[in-house]
PDB file of N, CA and C in Angstrom:
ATOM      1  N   UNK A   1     -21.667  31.038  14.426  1.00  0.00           N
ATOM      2  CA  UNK A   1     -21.009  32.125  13.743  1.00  0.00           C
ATOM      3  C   UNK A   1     -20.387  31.580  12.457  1.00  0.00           C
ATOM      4  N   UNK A   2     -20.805  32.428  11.616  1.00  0.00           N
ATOM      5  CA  UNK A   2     -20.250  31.522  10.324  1.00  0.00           C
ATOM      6  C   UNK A   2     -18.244  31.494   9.746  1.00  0.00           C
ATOM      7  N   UNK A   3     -18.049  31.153   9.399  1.00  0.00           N
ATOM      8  CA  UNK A   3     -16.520  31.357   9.345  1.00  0.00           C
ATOM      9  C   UNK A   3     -15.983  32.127   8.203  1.00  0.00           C
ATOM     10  N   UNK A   4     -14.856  33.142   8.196  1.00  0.00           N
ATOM     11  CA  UNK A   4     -14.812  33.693   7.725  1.00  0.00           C
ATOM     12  C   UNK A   4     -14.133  33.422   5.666  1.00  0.00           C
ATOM     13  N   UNK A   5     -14.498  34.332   5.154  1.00  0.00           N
ATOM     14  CA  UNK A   5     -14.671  33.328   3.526  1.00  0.00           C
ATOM     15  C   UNK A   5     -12.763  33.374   3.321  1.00  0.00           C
ATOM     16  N   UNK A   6     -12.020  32.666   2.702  1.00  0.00           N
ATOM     17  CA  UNK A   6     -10.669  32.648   2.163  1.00  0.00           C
ATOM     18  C   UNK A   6     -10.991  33.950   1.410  1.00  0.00           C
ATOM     19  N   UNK A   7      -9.517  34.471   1.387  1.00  0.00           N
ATOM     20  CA  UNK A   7      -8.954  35.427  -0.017  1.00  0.00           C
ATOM     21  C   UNK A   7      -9.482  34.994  -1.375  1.00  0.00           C
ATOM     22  N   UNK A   8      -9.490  33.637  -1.534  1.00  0.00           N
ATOM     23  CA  UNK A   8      -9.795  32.898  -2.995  1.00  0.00           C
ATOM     24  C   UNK A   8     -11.361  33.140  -3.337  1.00  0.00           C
ATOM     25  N   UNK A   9     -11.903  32.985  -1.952  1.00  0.00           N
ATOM     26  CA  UNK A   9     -13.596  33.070  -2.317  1.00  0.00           C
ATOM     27  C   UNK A   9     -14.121  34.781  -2.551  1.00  0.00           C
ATOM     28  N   UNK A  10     -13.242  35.758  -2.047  1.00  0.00           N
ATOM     29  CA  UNK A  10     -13.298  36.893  -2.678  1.00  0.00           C
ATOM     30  C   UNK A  10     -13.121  37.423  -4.007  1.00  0.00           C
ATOM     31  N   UNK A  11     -11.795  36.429  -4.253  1.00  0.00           N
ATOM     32  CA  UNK A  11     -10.712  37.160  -5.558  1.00  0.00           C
ATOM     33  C   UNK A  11     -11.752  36.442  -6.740  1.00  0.00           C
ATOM     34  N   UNK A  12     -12.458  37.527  -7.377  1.00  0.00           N
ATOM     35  CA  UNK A  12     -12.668  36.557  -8.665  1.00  0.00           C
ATOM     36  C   UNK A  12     -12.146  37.151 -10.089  1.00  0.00           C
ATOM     37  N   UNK A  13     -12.027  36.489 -10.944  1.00  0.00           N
ATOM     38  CA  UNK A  13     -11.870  37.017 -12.329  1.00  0.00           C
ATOM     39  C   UNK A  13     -12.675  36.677 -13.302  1.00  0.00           C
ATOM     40  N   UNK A  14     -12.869  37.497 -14.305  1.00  0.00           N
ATOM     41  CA  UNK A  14     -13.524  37.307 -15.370  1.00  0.00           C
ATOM     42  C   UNK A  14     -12.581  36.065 -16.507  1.00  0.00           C
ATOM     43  N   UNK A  15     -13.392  35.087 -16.676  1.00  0.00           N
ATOM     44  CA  UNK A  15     -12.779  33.530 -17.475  1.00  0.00           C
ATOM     45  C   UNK A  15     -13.708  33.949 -18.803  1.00  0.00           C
ATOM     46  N   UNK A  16     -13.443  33.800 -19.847  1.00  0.00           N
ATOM     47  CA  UNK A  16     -13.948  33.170 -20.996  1.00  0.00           C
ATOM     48  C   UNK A  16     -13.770  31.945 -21.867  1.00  0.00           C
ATOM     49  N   UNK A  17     -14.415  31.253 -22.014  1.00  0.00           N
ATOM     50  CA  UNK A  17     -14.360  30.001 -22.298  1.00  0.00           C
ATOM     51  C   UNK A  17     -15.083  29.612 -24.434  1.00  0.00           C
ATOM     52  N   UNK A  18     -14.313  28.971 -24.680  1.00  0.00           N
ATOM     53  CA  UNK A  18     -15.072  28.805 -26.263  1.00  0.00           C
ATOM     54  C   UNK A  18     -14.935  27.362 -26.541  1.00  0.00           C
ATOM     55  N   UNK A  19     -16.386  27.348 -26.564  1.00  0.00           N
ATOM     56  CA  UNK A  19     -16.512  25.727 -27.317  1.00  0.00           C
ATOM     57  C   UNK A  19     -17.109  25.628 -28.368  1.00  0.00           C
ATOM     58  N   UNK A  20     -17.083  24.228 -28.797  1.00  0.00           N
ATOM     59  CA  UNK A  20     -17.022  23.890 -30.441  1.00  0.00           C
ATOM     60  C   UNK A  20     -18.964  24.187 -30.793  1.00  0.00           C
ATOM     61  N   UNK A  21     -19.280  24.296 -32.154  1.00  0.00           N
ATOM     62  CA  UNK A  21     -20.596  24.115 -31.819  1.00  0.00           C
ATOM     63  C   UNK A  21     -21.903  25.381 -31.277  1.00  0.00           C
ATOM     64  N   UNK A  22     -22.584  25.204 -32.329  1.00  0.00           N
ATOM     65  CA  UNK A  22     -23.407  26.459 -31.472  1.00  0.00           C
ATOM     66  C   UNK A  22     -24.501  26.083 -30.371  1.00  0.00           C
ATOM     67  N   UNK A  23     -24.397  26.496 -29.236  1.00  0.00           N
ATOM     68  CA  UNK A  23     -25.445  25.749 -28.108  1.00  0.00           C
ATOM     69  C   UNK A  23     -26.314  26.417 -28.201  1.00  0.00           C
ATOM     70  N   UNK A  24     -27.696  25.475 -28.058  1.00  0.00           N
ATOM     71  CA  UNK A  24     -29.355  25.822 -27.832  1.00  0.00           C
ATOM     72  C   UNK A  24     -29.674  26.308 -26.515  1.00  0.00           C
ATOM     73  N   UNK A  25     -30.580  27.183 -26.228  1.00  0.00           N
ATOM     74  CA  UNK A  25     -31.060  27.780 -25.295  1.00  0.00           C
ATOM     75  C   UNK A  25     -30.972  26.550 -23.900  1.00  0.00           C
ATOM     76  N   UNK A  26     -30.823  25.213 -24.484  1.00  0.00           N
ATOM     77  CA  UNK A  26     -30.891  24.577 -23.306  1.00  0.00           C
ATOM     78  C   UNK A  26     -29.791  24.274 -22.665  1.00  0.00           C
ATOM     79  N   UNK A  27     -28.679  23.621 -23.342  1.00  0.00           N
ATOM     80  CA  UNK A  27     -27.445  23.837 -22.997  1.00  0.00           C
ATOM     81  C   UNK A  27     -26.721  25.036 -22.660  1.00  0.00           C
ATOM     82  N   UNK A  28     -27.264  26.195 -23.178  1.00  0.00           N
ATOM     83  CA  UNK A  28     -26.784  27.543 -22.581  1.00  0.00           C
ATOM     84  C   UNK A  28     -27.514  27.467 -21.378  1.00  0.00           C
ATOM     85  N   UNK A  29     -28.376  26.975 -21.017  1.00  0.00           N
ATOM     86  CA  UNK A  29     -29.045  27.021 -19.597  1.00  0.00           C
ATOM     87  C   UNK A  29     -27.958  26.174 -18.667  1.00  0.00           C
ATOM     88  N   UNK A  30     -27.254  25.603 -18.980  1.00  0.00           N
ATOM     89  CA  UNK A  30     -26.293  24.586 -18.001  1.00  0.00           C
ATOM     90  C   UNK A  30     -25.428  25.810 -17.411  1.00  0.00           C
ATOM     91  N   UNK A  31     -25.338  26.831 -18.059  1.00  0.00           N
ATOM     92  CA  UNK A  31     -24.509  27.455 -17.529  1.00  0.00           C
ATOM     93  C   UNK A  31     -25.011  28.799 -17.201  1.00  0.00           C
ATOM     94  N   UNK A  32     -25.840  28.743 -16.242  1.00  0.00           N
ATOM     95  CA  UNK A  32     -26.852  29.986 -15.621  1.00  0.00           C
ATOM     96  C   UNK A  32     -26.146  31.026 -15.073  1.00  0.00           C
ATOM     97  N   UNK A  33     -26.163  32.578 -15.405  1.00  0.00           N
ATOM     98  CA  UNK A  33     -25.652  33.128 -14.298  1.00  0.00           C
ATOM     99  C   UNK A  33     -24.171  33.963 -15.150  1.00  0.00           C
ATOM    100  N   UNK A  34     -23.895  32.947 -16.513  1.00  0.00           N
ATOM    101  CA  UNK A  34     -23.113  33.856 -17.220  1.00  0.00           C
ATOM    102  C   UNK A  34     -23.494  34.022 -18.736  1.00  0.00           C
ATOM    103  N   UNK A  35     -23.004  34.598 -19.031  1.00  0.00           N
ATOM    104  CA  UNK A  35     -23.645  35.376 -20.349  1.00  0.00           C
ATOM    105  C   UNK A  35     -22.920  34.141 -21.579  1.00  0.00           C
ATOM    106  N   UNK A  36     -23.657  34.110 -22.466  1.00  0.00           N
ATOM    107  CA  UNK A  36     -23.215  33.119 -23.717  1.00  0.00           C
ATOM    108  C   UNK A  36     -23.458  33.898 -24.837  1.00  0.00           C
ATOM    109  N   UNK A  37     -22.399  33.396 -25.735  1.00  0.00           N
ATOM    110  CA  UNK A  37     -22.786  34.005 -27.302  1.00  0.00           C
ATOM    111  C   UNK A  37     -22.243  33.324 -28.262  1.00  0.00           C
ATOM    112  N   UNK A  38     -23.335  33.079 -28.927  1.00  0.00           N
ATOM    113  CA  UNK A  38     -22.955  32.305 -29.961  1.00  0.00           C
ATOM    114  C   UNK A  38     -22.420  32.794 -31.107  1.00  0.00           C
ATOM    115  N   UNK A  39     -21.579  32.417 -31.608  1.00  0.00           N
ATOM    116  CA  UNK A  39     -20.467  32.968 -32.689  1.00  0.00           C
ATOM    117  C   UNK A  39     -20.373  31.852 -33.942  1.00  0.00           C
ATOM    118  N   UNK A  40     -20.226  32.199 -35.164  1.00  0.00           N
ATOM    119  CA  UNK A  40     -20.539  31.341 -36.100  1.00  0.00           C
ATOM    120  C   UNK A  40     -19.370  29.858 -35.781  1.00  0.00           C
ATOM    121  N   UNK A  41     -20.235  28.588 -35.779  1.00  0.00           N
ATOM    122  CA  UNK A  41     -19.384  27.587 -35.224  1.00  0.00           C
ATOM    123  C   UNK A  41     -19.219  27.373 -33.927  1.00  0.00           C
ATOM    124  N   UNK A  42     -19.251  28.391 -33.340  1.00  0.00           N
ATOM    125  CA  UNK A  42     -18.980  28.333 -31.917  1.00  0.00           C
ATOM    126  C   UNK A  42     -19.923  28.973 -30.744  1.00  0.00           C
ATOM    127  N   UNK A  43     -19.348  28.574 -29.460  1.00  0.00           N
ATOM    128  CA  UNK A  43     -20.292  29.731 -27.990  1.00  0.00           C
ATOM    129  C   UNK A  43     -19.340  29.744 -27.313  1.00  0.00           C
ATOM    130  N   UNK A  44     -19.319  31.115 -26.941  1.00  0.00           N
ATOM    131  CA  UNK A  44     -18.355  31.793 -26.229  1.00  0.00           C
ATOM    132  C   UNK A  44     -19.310  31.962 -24.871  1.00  0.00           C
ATOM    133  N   UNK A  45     -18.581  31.688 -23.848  1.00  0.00           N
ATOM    134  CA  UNK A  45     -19.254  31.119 -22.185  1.00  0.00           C
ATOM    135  C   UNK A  45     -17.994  32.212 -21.459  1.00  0.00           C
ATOM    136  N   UNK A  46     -18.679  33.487 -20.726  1.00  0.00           N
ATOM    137  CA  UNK A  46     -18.507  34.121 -19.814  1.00  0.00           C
ATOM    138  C   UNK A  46     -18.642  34.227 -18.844  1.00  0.00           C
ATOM    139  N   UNK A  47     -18.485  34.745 -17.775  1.00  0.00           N
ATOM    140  CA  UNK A  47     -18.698  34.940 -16.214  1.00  0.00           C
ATOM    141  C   UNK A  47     -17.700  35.173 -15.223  1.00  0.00           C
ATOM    142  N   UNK A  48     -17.752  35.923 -14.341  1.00  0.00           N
ATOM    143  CA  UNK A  48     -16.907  36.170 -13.356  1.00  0.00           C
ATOM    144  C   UNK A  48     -16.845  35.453 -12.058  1.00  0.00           C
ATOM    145  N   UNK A  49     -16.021  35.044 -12.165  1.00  0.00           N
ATOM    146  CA  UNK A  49     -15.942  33.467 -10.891  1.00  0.00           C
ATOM    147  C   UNK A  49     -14.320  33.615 -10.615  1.00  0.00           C
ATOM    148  N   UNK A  50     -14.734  32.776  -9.223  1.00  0.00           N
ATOM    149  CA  UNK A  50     -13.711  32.387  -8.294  1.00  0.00           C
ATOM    150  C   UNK A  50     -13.142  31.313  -8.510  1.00  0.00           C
ATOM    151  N   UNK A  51     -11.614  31.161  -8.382  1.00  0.00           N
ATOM    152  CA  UNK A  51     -11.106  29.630  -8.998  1.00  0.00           C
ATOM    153  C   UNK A  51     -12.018  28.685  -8.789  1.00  0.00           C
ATOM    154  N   UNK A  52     -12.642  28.250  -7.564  1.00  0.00           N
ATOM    155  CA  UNK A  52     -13.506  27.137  -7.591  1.00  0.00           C
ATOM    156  C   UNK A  52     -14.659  27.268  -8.721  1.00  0.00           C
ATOM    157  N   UNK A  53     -15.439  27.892  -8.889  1.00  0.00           N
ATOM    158  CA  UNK A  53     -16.391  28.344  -9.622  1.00  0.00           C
ATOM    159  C   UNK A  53     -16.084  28.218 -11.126  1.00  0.00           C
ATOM    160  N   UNK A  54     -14.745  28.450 -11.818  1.00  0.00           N
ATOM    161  CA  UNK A  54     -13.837  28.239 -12.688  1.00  0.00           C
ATOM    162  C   UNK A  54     -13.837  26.438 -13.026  1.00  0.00           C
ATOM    163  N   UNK A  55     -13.699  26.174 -11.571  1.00  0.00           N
ATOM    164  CA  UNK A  55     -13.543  24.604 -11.830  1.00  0.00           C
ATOM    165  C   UNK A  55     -14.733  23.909 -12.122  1.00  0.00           C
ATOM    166  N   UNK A  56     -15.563  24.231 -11.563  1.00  0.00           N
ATOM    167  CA  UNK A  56     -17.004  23.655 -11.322  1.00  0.00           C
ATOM    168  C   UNK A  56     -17.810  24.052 -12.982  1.00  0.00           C
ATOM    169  N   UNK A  57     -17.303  25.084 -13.600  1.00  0.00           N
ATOM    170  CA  UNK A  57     -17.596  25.768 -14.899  1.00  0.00           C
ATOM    171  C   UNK A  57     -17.122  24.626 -16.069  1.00  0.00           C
ATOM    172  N   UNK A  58     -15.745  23.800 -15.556  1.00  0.00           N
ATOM    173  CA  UNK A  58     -15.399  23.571 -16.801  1.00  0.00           C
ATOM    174  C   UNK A  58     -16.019  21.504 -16.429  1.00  0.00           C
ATOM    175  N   UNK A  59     -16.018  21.219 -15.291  1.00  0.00           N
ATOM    176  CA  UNK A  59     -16.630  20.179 -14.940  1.00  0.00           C
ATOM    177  C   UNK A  59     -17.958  20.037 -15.755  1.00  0.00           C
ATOM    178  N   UNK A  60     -18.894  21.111 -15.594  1.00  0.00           N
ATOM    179  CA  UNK A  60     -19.925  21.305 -16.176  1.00  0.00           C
ATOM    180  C   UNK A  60     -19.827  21.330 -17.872  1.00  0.00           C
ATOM    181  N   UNK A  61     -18.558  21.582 -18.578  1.00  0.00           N
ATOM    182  CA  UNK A  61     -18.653  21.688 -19.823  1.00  0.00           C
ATOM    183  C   UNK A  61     -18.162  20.403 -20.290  1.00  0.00           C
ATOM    184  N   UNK A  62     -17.485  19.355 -19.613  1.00  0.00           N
ATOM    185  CA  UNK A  62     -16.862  18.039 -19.770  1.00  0.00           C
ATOM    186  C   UNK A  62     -18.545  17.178 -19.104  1.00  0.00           C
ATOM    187  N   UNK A  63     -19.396  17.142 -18.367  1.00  0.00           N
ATOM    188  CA  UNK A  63     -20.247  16.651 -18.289  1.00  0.00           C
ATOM    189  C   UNK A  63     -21.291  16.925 -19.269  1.00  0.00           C
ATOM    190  N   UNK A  64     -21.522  17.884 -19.713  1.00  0.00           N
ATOM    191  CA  UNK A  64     -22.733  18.050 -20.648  1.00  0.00           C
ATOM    192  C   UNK A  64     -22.049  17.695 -22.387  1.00  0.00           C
ATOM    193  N   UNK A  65     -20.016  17.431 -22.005  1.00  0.00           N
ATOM    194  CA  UNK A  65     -19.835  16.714 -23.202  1.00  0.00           C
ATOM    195  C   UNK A  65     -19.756  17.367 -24.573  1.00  0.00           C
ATOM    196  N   UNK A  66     -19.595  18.589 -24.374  1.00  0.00           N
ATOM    197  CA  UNK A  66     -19.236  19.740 -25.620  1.00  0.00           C
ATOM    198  C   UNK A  66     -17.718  19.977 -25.530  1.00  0.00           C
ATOM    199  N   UNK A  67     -17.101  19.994 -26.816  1.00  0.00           N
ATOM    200  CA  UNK A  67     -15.460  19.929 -26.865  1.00  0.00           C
ATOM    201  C   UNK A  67     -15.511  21.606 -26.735  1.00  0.00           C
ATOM    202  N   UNK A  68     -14.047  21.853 -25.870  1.00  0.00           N
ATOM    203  CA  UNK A  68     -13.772  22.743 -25.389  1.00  0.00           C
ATOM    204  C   UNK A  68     -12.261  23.443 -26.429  1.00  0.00           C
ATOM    205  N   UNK A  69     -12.763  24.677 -26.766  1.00  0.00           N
ATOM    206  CA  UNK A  69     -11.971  25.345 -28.030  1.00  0.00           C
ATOM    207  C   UNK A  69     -10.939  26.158 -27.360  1.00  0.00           C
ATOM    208  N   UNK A  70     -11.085  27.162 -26.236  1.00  0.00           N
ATOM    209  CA  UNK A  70      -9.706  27.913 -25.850  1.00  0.00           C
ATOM    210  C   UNK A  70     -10.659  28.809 -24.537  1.00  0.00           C
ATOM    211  N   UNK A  71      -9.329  28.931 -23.693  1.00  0.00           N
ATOM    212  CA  UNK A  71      -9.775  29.177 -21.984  1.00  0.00           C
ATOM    213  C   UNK A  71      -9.020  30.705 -22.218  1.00  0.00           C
ATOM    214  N   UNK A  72      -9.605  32.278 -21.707  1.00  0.00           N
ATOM    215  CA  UNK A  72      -9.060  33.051 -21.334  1.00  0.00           C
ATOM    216  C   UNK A  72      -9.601  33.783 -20.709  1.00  0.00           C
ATOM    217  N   UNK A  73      -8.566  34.378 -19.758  1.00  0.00           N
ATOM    218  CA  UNK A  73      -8.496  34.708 -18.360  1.00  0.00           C
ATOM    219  C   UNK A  73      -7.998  36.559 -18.409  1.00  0.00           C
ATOM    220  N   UNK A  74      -9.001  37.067 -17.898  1.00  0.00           N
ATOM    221  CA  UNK A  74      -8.359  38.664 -17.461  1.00  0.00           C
ATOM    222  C   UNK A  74      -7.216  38.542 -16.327  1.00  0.00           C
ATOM    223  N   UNK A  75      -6.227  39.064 -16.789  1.00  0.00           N
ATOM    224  CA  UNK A  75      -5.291  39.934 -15.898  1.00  0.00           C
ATOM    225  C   UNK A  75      -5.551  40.182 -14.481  1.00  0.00           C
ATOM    226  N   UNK A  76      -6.401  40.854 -14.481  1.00  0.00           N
ATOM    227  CA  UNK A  76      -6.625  41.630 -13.045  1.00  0.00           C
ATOM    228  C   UNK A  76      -7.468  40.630 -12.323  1.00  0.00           C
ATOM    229  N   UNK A  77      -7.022  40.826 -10.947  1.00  0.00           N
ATOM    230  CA  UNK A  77      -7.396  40.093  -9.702  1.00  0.00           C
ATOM    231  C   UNK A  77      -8.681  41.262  -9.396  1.00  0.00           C
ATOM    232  N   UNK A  78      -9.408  40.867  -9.063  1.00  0.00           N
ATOM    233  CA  UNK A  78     -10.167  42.554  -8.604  1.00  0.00           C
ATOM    234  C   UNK A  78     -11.131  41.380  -7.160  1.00  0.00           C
ATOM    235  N   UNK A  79     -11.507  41.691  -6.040  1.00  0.00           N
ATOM    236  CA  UNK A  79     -12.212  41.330  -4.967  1.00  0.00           C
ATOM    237  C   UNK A  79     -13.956  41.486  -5.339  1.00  0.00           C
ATOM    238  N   UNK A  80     -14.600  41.014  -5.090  1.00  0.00           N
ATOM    239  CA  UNK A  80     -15.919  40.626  -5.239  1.00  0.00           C
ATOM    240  C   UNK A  80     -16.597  41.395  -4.582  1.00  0.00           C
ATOM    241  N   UNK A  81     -17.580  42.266  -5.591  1.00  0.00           N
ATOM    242  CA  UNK A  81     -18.772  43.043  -4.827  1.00  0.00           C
ATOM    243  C   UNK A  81     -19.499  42.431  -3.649  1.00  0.00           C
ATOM    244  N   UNK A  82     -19.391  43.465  -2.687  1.00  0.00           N
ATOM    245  CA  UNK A  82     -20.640  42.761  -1.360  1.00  0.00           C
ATOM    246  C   UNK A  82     -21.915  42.690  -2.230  1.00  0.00           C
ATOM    247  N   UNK A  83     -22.928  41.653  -1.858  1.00  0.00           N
ATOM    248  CA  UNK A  83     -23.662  40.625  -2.278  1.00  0.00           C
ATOM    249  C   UNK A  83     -24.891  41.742  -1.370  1.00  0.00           C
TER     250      UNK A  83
END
């Protein structure tokens, strides 16, 4: 029986993230699953994630080694569509 998920693995929020630099289709591929846009100078990295997912997001932007410009976070807590 599988165990049941934390409050945290429900609660997600929408993060936006901006780093330096405009990323190529390949480096926007590091980050599958959320939407990117490139903005003059910069890419703006979206997606709706769960704190862990948040963490694992910015791990991924310190490993692939692109400087990181400014982190923001929606307000609202909202619970995660059934899948």
């Amino acid at each position: 029986m599988p165990s049941k998920p934390t409050q945290s693995e429900h609660m997600k929020q929408t993060y936006r993230i901006r780093v330096s630099d405009r990323l190529g289709p390949a480096l926007c591929g590091a980050f599958a699953g959320m939407r990117a846009e490139v903005v003059p100078r910069q890419t703006v990295i979206e997606g709706w994630l769960s704190r862990e997912e948040f963490h694992a997001l910015l791990r991924r932007v310190e490993q692939v080694g692109i400087q990181l410009v400014a982190i923001e976070r929606a307000t609202e807590d909202r619970p995660c569509p059934d899948r």
